[in-house]
PDB file of N, CA and C in Angstrom:
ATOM      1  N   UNK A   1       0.849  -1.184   0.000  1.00  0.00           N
ATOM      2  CA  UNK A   1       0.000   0.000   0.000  1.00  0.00           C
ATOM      3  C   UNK A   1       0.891   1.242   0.000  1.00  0.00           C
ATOM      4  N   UNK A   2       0.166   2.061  -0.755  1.00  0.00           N
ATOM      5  CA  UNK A   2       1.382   3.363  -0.884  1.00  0.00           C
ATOM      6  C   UNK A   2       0.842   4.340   0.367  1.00  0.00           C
ATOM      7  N   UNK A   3       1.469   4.967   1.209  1.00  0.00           N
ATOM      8  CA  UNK A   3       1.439   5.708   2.191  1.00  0.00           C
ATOM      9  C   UNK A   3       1.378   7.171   2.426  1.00  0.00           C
ATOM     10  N   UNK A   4       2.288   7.562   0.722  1.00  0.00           N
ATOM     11  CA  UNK A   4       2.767   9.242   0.489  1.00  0.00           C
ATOM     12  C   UNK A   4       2.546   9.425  -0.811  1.00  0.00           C
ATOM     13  N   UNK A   5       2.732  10.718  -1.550  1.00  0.00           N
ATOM     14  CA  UNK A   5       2.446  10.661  -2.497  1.00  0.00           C
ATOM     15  C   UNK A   5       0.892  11.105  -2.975  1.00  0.00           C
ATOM     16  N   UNK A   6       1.274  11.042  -4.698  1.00  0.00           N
ATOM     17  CA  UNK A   6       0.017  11.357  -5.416  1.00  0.00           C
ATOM     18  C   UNK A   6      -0.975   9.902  -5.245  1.00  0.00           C
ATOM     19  N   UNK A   7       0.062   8.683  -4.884  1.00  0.00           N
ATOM     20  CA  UNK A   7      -1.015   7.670  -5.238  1.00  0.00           C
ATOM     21  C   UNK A   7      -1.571   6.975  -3.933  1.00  0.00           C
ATOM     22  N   UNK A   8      -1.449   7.688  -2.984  1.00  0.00           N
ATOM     23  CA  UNK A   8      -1.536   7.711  -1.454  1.00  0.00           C
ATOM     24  C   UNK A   8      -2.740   6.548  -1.229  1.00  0.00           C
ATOM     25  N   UNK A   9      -3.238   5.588  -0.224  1.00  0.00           N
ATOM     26  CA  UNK A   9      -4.225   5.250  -0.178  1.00  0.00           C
ATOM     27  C   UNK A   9      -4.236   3.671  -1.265  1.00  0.00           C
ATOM     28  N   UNK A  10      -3.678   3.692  -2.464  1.00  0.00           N
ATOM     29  CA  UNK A  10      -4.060   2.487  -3.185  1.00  0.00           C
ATOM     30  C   UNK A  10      -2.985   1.270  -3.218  1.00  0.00           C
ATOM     31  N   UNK A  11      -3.322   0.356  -3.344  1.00  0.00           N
ATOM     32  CA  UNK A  11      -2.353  -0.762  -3.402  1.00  0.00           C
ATOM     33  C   UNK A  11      -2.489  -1.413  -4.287  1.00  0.00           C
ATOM     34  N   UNK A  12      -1.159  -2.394  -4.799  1.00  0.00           N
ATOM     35  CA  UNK A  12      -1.110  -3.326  -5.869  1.00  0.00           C
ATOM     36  C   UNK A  12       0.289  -4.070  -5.407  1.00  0.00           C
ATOM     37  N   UNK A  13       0.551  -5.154  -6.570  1.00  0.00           N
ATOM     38  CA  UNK A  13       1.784  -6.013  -5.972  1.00  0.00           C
ATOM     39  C   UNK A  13       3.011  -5.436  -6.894  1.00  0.00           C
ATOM     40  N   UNK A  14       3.691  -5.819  -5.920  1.00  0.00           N
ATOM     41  CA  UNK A  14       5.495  -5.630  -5.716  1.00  0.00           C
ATOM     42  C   UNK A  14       5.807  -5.894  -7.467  1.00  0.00           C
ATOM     43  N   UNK A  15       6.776  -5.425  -8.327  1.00  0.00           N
ATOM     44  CA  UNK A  15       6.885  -5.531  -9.651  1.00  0.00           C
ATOM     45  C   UNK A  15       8.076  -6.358  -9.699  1.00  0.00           C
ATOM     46  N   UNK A  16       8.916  -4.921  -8.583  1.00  0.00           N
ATOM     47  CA  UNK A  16      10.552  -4.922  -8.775  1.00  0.00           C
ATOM     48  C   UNK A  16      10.874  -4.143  -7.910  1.00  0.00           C
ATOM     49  N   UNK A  17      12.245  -4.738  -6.621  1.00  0.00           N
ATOM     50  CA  UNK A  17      12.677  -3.759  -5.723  1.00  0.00           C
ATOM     51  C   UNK A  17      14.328  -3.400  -6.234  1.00  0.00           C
ATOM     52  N   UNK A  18      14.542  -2.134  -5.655  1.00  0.00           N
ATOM     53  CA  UNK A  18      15.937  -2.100  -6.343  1.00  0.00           C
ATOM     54  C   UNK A  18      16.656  -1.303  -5.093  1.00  0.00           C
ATOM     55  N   UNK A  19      17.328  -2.101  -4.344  1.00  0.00           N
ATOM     56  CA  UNK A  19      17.411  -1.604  -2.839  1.00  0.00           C
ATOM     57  C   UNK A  19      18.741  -0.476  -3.046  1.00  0.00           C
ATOM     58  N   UNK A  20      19.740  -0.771  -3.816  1.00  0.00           N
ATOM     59  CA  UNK A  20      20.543   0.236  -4.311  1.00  0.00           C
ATOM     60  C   UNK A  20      20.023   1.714  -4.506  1.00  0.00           C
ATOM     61  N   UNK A  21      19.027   2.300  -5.548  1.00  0.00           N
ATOM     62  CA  UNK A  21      18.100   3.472  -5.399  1.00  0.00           C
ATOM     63  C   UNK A  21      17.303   3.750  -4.319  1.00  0.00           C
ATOM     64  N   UNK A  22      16.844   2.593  -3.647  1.00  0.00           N
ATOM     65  CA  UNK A  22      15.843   2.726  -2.691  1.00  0.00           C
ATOM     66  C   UNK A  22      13.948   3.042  -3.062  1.00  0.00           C
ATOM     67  N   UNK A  23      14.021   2.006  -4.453  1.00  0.00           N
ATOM     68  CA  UNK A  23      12.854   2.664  -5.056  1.00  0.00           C
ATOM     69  C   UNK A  23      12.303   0.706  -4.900  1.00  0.00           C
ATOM     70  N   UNK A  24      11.137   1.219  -5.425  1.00  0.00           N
ATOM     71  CA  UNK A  24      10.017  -0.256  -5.883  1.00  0.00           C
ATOM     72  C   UNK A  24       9.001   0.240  -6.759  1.00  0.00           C
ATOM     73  N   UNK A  25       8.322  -0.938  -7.812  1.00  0.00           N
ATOM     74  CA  UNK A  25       7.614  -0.587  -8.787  1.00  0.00           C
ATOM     75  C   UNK A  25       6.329  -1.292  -8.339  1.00  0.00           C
ATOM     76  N   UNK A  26       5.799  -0.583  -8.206  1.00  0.00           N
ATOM     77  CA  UNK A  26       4.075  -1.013  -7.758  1.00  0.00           C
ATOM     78  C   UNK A  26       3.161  -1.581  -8.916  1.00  0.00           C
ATOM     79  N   UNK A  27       2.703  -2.773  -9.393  1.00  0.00           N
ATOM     80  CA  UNK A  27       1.795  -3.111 -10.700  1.00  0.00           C
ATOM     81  C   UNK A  27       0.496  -1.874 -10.817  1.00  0.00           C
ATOM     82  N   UNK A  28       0.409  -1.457 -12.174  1.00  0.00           N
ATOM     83  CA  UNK A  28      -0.219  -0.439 -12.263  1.00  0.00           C
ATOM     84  C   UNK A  28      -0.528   0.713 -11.535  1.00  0.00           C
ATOM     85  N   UNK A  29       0.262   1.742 -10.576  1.00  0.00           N
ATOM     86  CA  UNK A  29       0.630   2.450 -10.153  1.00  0.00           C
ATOM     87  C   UNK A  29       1.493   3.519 -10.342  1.00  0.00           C
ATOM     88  N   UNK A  30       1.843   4.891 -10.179  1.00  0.00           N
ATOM     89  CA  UNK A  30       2.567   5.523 -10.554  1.00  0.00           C
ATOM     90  C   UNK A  30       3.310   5.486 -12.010  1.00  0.00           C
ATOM     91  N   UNK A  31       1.496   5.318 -12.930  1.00  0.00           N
ATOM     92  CA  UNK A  31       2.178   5.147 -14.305  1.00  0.00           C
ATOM     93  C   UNK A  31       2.590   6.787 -15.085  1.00  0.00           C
ATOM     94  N   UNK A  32       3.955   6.513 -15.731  1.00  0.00           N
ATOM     95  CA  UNK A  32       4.623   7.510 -16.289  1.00  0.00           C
ATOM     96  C   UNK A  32       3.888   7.000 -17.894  1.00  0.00           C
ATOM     97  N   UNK A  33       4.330   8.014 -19.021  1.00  0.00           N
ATOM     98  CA  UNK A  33       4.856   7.944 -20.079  1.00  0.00           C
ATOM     99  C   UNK A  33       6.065   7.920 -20.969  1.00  0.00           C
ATOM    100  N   UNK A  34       6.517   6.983 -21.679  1.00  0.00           N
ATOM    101  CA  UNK A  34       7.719   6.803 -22.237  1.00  0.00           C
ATOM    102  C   UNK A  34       7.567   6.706 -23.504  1.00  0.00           C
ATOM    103  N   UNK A  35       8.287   7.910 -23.983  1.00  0.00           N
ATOM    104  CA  UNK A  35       8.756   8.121 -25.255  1.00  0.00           C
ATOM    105  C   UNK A  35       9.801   7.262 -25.754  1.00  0.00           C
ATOM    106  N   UNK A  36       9.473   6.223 -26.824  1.00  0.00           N
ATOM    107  CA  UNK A  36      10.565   5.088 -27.121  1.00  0.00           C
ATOM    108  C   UNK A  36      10.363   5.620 -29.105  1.00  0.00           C
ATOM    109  N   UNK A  37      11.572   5.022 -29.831  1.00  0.00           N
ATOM    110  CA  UNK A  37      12.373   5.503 -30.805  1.00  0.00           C
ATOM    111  C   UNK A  37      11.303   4.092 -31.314  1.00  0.00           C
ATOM    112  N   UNK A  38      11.586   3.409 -32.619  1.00  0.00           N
ATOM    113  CA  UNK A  38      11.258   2.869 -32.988  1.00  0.00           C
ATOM    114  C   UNK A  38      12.473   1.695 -33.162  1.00  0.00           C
ATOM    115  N   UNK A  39      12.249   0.633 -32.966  1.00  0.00           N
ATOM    116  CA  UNK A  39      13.846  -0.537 -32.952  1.00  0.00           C
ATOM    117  C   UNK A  39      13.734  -1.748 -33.358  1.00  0.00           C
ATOM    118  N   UNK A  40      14.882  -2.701 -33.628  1.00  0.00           N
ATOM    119  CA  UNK A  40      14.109  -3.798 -34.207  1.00  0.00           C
ATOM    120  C   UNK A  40      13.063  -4.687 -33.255  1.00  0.00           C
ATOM    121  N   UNK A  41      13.514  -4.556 -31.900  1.00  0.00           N
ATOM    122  CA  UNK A  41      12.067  -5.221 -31.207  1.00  0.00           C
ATOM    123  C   UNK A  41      11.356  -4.175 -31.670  1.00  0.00           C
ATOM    124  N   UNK A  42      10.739  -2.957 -31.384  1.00  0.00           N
ATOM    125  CA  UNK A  42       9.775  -2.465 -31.140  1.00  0.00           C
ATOM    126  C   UNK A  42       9.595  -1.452 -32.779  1.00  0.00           C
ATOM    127  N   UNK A  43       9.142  -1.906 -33.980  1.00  0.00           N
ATOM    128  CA  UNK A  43       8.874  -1.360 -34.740  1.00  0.00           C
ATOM    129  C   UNK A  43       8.367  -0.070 -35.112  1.00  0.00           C
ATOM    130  N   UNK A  44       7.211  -0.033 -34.491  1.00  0.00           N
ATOM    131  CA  UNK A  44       6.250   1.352 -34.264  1.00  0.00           C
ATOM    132  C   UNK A  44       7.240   2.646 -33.737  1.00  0.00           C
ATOM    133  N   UNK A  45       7.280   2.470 -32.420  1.00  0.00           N
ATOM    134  CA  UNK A  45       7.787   3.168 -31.211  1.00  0.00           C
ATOM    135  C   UNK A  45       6.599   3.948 -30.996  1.00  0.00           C
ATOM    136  N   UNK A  46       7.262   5.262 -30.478  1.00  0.00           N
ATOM    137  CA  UNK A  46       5.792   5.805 -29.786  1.00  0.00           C
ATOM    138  C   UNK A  46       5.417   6.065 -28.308  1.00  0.00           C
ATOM    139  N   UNK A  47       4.798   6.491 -27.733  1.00  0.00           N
ATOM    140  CA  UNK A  47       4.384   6.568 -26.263  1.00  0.00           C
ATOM    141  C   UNK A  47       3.494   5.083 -25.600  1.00  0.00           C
ATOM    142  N   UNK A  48       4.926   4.974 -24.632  1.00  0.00           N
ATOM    143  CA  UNK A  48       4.061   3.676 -24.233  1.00  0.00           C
ATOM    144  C   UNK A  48       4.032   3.899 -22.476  1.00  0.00           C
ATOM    145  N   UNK A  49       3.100   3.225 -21.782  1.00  0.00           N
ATOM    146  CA  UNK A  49       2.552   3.578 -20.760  1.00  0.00           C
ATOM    147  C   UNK A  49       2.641   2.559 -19.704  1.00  0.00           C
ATOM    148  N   UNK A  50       3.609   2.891 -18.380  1.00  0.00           N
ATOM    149  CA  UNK A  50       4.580   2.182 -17.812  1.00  0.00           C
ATOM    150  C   UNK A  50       4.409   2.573 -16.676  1.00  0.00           C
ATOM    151  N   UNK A  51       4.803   1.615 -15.774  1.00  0.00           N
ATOM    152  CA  UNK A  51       5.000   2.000 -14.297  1.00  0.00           C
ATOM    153  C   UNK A  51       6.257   2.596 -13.723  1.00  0.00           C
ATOM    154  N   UNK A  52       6.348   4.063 -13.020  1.00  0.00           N
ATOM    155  CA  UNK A  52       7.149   4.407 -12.536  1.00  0.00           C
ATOM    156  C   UNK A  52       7.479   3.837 -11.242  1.00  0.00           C
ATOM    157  N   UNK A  53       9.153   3.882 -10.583  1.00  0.00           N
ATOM    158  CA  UNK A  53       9.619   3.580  -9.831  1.00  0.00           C
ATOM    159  C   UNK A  53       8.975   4.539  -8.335  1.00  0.00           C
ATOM    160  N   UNK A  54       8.612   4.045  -6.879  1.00  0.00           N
ATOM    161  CA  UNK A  54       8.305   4.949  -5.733  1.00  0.00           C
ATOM    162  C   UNK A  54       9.443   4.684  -4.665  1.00  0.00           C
ATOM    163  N   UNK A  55       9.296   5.874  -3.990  1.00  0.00           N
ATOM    164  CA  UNK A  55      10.301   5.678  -3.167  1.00  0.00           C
ATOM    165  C   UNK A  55       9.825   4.110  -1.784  1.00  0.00           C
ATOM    166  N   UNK A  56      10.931   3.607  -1.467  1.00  0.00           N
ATOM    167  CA  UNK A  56      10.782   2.489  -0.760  1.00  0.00           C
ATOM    168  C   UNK A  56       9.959   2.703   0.646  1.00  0.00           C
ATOM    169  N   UNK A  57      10.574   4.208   1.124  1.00  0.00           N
ATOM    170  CA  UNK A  57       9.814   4.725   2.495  1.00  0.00           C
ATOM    171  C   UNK A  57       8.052   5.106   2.513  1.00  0.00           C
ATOM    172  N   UNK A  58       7.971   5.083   0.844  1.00  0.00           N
ATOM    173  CA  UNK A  58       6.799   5.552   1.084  1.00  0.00           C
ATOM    174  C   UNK A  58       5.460   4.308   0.537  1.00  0.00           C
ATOM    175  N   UNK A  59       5.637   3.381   0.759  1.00  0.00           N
ATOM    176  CA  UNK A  59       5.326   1.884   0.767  1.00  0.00           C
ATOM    177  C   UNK A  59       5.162   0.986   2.098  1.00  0.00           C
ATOM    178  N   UNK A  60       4.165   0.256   2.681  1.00  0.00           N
ATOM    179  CA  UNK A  60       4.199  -0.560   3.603  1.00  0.00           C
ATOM    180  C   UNK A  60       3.273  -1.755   2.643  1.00  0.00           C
ATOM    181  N   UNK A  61       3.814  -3.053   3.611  1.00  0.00           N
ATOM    182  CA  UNK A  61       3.139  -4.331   3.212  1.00  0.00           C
ATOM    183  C   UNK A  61       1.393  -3.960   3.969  1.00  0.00           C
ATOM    184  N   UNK A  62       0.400  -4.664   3.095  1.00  0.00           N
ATOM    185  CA  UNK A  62      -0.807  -4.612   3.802  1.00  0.00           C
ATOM    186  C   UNK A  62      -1.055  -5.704   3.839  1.00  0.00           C
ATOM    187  N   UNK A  63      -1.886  -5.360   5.335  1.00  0.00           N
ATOM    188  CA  UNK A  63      -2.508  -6.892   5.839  1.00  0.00           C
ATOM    189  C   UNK A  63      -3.637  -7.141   5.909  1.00  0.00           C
ATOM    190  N   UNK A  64      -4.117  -8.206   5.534  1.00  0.00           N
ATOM    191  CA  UNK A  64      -5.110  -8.569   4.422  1.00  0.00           C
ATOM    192  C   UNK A  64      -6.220  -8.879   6.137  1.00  0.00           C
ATOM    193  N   UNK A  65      -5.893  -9.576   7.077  1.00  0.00           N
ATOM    194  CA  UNK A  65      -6.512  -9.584   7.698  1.00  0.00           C
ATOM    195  C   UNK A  65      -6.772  -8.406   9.102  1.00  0.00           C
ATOM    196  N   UNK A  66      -6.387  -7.639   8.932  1.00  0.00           N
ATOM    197  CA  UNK A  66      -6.693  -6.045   9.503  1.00  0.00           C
ATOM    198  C   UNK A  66      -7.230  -4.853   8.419  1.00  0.00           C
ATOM    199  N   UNK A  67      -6.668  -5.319   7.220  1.00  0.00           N
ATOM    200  CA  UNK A  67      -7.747  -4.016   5.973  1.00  0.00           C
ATOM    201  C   UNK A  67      -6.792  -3.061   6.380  1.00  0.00           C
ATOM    202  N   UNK A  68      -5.491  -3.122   6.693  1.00  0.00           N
ATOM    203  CA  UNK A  68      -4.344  -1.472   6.552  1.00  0.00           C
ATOM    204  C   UNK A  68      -2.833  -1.838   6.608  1.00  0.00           C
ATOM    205  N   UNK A  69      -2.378  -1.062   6.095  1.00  0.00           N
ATOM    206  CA  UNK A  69      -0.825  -1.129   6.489  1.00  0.00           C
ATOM    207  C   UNK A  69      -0.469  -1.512   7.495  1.00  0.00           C
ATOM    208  N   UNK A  70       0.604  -2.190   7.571  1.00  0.00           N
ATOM    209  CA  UNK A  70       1.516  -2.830   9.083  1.00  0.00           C
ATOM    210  C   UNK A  70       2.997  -2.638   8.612  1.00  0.00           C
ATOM    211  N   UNK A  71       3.536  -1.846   9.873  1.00  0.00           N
ATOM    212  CA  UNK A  71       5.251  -2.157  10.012  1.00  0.00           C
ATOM    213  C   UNK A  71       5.005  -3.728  10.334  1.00  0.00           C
ATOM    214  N   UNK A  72       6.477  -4.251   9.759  1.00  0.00           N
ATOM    215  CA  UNK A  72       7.090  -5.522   9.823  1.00  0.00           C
ATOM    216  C   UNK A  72       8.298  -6.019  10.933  1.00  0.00           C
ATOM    217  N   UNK A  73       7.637  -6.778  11.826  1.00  0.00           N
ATOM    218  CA  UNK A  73       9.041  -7.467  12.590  1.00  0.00           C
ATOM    219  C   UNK A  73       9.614  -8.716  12.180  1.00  0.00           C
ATOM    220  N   UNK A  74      10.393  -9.143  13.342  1.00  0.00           N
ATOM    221  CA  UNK A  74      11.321 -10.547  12.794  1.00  0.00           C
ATOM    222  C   UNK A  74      11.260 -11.305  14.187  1.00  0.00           C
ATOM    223  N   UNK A  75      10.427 -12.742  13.813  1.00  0.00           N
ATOM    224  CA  UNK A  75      10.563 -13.505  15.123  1.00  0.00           C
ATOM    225  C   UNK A  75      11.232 -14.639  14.605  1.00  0.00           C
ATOM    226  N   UNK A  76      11.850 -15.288  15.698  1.00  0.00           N
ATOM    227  CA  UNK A  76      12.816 -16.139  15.954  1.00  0.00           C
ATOM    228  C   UNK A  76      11.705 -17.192  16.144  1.00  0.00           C
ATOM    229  N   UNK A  77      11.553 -18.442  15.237  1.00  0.00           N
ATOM    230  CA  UNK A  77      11.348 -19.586  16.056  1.00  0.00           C
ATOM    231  C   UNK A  77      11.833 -20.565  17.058  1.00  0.00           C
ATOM    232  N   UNK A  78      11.154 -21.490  17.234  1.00  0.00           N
ATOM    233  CA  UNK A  78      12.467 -22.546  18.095  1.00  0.00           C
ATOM    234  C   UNK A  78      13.341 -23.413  17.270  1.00  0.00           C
ATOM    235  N   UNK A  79      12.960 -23.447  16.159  1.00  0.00           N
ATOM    236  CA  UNK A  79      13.893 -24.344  15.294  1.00  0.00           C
ATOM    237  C   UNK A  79      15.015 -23.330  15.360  1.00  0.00           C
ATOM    238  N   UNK A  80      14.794 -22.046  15.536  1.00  0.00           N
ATOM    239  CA  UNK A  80      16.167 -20.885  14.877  1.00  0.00           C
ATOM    240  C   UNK A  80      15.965 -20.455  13.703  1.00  0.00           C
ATOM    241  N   UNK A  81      14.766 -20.468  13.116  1.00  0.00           N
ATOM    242  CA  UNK A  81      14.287 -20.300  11.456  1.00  0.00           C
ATOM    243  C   UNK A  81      13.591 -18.825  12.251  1.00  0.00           C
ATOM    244  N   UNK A  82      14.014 -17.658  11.140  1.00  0.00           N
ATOM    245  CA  UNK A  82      13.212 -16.235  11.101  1.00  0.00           C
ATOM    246  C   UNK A  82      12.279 -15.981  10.067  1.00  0.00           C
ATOM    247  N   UNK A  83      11.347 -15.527  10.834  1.00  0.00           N
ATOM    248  CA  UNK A  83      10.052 -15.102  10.428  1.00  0.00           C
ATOM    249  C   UNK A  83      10.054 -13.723  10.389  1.00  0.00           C
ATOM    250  N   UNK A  84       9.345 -13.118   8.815  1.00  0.00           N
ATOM    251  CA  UNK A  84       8.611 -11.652   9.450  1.00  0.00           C
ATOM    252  C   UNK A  84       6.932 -11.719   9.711  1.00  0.00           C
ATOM    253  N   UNK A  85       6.452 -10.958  10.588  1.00  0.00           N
ATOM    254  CA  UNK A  85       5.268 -10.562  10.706  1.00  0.00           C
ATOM    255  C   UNK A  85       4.875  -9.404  10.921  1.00  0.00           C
ATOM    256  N   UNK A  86       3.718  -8.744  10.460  1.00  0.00           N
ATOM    257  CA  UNK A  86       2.905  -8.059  10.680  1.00  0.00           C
ATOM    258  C   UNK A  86       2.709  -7.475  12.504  1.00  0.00           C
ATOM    259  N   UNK A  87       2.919  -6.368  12.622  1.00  0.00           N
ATOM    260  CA  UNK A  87       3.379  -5.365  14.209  1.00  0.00           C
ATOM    261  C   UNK A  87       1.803  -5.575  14.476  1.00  0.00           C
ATOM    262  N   UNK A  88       1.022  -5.192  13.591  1.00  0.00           N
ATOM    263  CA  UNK A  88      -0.508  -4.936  14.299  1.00  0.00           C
ATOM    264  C   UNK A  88      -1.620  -6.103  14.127  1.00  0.00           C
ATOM    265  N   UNK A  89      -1.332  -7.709  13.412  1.00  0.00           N
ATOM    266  CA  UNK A  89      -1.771  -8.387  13.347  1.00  0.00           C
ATOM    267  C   UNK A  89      -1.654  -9.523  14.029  1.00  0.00           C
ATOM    268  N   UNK A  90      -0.145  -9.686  14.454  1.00  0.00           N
ATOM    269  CA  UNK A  90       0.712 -10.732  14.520  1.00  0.00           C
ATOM    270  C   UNK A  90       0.671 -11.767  12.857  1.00  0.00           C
ATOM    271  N   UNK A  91      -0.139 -11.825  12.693  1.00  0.00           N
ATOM    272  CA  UNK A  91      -0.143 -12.564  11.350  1.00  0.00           C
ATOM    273  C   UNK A  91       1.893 -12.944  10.641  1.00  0.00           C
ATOM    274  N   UNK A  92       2.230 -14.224  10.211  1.00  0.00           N
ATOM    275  CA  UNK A  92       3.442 -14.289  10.295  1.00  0.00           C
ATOM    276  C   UNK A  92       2.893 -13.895   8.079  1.00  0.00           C
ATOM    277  N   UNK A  93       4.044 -13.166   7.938  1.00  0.00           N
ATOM    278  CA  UNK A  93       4.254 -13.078   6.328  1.00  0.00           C
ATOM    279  C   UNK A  93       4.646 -14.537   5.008  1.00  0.00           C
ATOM    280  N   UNK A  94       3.881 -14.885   4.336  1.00  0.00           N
ATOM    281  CA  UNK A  94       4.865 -15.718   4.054  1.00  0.00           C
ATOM    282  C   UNK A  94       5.338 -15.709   2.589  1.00  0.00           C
ATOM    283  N   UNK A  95       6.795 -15.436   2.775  1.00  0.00           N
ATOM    284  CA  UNK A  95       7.684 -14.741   1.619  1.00  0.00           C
ATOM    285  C   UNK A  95       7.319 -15.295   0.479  1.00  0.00           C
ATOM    286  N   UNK A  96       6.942 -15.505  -0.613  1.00  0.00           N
ATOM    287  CA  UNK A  96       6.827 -15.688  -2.223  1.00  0.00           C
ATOM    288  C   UNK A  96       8.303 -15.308  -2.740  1.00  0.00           C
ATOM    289  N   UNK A  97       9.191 -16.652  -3.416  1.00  0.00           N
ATOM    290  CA  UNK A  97      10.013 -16.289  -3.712  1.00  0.00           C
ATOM    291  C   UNK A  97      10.546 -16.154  -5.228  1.00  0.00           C
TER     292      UNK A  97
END
């Protein structure tokens, strides 16, 4: 869910994180326009209509069983295997890799 911003309030899934910039691409969100040349992939060229990169701070995971954003912790099981979960659900996350 985006937090700041023009697109404040809406959510969609994770595209691409790029922890180096500190940005992430939200699916259909913060769409830009891109002016592309015409090439051998892309014959035409033309304005094509793309998702811009958001800043990472201004993003939280939402939790599906509270209906809002949650900061994320890290619990320790007893095996010694780490978990994140959800601060206001407990709900444990489970990573898609």
């Amino acid at each position: 869910m985006v937090i700041a911003g023009r697109e404040r309030g809406k959510t969609g899934n994770i595209l691409s994180v790029n922890t180096e910039k500190g940005v992430v691409t939200v699916e259909r969100l913060n769409m830009i326009k891109r002016h592309t040349k015409p090439t051998q992939k892309n014959r035409q060229g033309g304005v094509i209509d793309r998702e811009g990169p958001l800043a990472i701070s201004n993003v939280m995971l939402y939790s599906e069983s509270v209906q809002k954003p949650s900061r994320v912790g890290i619990r320790v099981l007893d095996g010694g295997r780490k978990v994140r979960f959800f601060k206001k659900s407990e709900d444990e996350i489970l990573d898609e890799k």
